[in-house]
Protein backbone atom coordinates (compact mmCIF):
# COMPACT_ATOMS: atom_id res chain seq x y z
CA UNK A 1 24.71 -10.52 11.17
CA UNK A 2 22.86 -8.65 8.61
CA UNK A 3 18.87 -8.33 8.76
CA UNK A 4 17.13 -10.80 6.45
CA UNK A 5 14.63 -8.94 3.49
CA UNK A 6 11.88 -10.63 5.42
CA UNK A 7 12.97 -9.26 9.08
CA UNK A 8 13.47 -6.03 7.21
CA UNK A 9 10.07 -5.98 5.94
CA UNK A 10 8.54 -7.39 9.52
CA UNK A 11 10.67 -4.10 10.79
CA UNK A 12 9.42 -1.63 8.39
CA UNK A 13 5.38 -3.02 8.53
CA UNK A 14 5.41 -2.83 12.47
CA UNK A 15 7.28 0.42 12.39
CA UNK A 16 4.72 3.08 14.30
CA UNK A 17 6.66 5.90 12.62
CA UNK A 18 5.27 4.26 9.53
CA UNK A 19 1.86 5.19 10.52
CA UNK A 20 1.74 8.73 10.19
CA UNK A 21 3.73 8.77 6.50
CA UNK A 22 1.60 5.44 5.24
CA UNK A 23 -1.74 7.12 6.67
CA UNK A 24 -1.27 10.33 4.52
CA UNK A 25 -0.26 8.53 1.37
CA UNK A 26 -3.17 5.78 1.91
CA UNK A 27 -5.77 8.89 2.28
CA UNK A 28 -4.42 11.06 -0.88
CA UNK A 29 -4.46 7.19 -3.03
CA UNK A 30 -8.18 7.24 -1.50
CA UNK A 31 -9.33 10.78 -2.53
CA UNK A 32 -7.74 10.22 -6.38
CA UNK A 33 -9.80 7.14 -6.59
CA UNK A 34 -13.09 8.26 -5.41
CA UNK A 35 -12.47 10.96 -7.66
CA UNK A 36 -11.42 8.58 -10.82
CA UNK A 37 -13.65 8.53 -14.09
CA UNK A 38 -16.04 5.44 -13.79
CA UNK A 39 -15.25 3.40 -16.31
CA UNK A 40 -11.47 2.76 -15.12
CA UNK A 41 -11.42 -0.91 -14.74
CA UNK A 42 -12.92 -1.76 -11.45
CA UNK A 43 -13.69 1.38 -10.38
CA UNK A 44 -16.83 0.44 -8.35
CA UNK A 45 -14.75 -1.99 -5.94
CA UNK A 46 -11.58 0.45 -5.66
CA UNK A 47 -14.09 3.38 -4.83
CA UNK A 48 -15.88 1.16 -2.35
CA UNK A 49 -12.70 0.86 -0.34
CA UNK A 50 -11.80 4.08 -1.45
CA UNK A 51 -14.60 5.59 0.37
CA UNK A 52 -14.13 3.34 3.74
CA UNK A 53 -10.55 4.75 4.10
CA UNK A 54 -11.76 8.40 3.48
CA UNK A 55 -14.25 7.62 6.62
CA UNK A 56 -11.62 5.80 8.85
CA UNK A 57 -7.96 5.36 7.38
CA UNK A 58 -6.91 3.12 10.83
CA UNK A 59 -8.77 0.37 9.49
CA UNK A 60 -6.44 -0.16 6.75
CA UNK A 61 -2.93 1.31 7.59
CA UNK A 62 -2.06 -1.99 9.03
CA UNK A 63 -3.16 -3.95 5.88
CA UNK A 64 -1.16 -1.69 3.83
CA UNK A 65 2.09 -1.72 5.63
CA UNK A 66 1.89 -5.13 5.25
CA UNK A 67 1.30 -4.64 1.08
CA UNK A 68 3.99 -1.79 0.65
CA UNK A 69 6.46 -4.17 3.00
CA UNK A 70 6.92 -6.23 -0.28
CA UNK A 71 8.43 -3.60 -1.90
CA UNK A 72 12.30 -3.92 -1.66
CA UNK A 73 13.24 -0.29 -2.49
CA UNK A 74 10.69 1.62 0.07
CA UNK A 75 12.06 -1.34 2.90
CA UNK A 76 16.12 -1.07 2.11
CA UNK A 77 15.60 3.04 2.32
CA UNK A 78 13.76 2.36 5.92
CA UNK A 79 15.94 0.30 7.24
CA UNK A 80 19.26 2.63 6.20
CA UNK A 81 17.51 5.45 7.75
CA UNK A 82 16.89 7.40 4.50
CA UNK A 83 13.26 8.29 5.32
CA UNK A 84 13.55 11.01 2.29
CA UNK A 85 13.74 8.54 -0.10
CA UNK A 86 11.20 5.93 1.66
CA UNK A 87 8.84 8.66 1.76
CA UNK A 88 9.59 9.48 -2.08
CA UNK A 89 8.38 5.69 -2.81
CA UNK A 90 5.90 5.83 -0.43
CA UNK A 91 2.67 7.07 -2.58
CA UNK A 92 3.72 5.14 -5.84
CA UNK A 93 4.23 1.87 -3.59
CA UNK A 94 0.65 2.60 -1.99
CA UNK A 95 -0.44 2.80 -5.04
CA UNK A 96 0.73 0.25 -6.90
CA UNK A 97 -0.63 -1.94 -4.10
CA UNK A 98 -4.20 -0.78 -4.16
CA UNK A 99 -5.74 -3.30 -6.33
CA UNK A 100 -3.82 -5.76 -4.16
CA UNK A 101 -5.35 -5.05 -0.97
CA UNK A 102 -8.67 -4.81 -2.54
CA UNK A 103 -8.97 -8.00 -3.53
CA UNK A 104 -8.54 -7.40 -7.15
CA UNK A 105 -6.89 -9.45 -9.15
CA UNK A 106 -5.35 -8.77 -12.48
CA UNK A 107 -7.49 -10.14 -15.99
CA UNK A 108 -4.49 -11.63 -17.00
CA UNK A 109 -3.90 -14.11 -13.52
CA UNK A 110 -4.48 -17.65 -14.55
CA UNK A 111 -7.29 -19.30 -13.01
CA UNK A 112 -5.97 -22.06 -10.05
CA UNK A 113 -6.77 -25.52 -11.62
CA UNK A 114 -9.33 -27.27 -9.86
C-alpha cells in the first residue's frame, strides 16, 4: 500500500538526514534576513528570530521540518529518493515558510469572528 501525503510528510519531518540539509538552508534564510533593509514588512520580528537561529539553529530545525513538510514537491522528491531535487526546493521552501514559523501572519488573513 502506498504511503499517505501525511505519513510522507511525518517521514520526511522526522528524517535525521533532514537535519544537516534543513540546518544549512534555515541558517543562509537567517543571515539574508538579518541582513534585509528595515523597512521590509515586519522586519523587526523576522530579524528577531533571525538572529536566535544565527546563535543556535537546533532550536528551530525541528519547527521547520515540520513547516517545509507541507510542501508537497520538497516531500514527493524525499520520499522517491531524489535528494537533488529536494535539496533544490529546500531554501525556497524554507523560505517561503519563514513568516509562518514566526508567527506572522499575512495583512490580508481575515480576522476569526468572535
Amino acid at each position: 500500500m502506498a504511503e499517505s501525503a501525511l505519513e510522507k510528510a511525518h517521514h520526511f519531518a522526522t528524517d535525521p538526514r533532514l537535519v544537516g540539509p534543513l540546518t544549512a538552508a534555515l541558517t543562509r534564510a537567517a543571515v539574508n534576513i538579518a541582513n534585509e533593509d528595515p523597512t521590509t514588512d515586519h522586519h523587526a520580528e523576522r530579524a528577531r528570530m533571525a538572529i536566535e537561529i544565527i546563535e543556535n539553529p537546533n532550536l528551530y530545525v525541528q519547527r521547520f521540518a515540520w513547516a517545509v513538510s507541507t510542501n508537497e514537491t520538497v516531500v514527493n522528491a524525499w520520499a522517491d529518493g531524489d535528494r537533488d531535487q529536494a535539496f533544490s526546493d529546500l531554501q525556497f521552501v524554507t523560505n517561503g515558510v519563514f513568516n509562518a514559523v514566526a508567527g506572522i501572519v499575512s495583512e490580508e488573513a481575515p480576522e476569526p469572528e468572535a
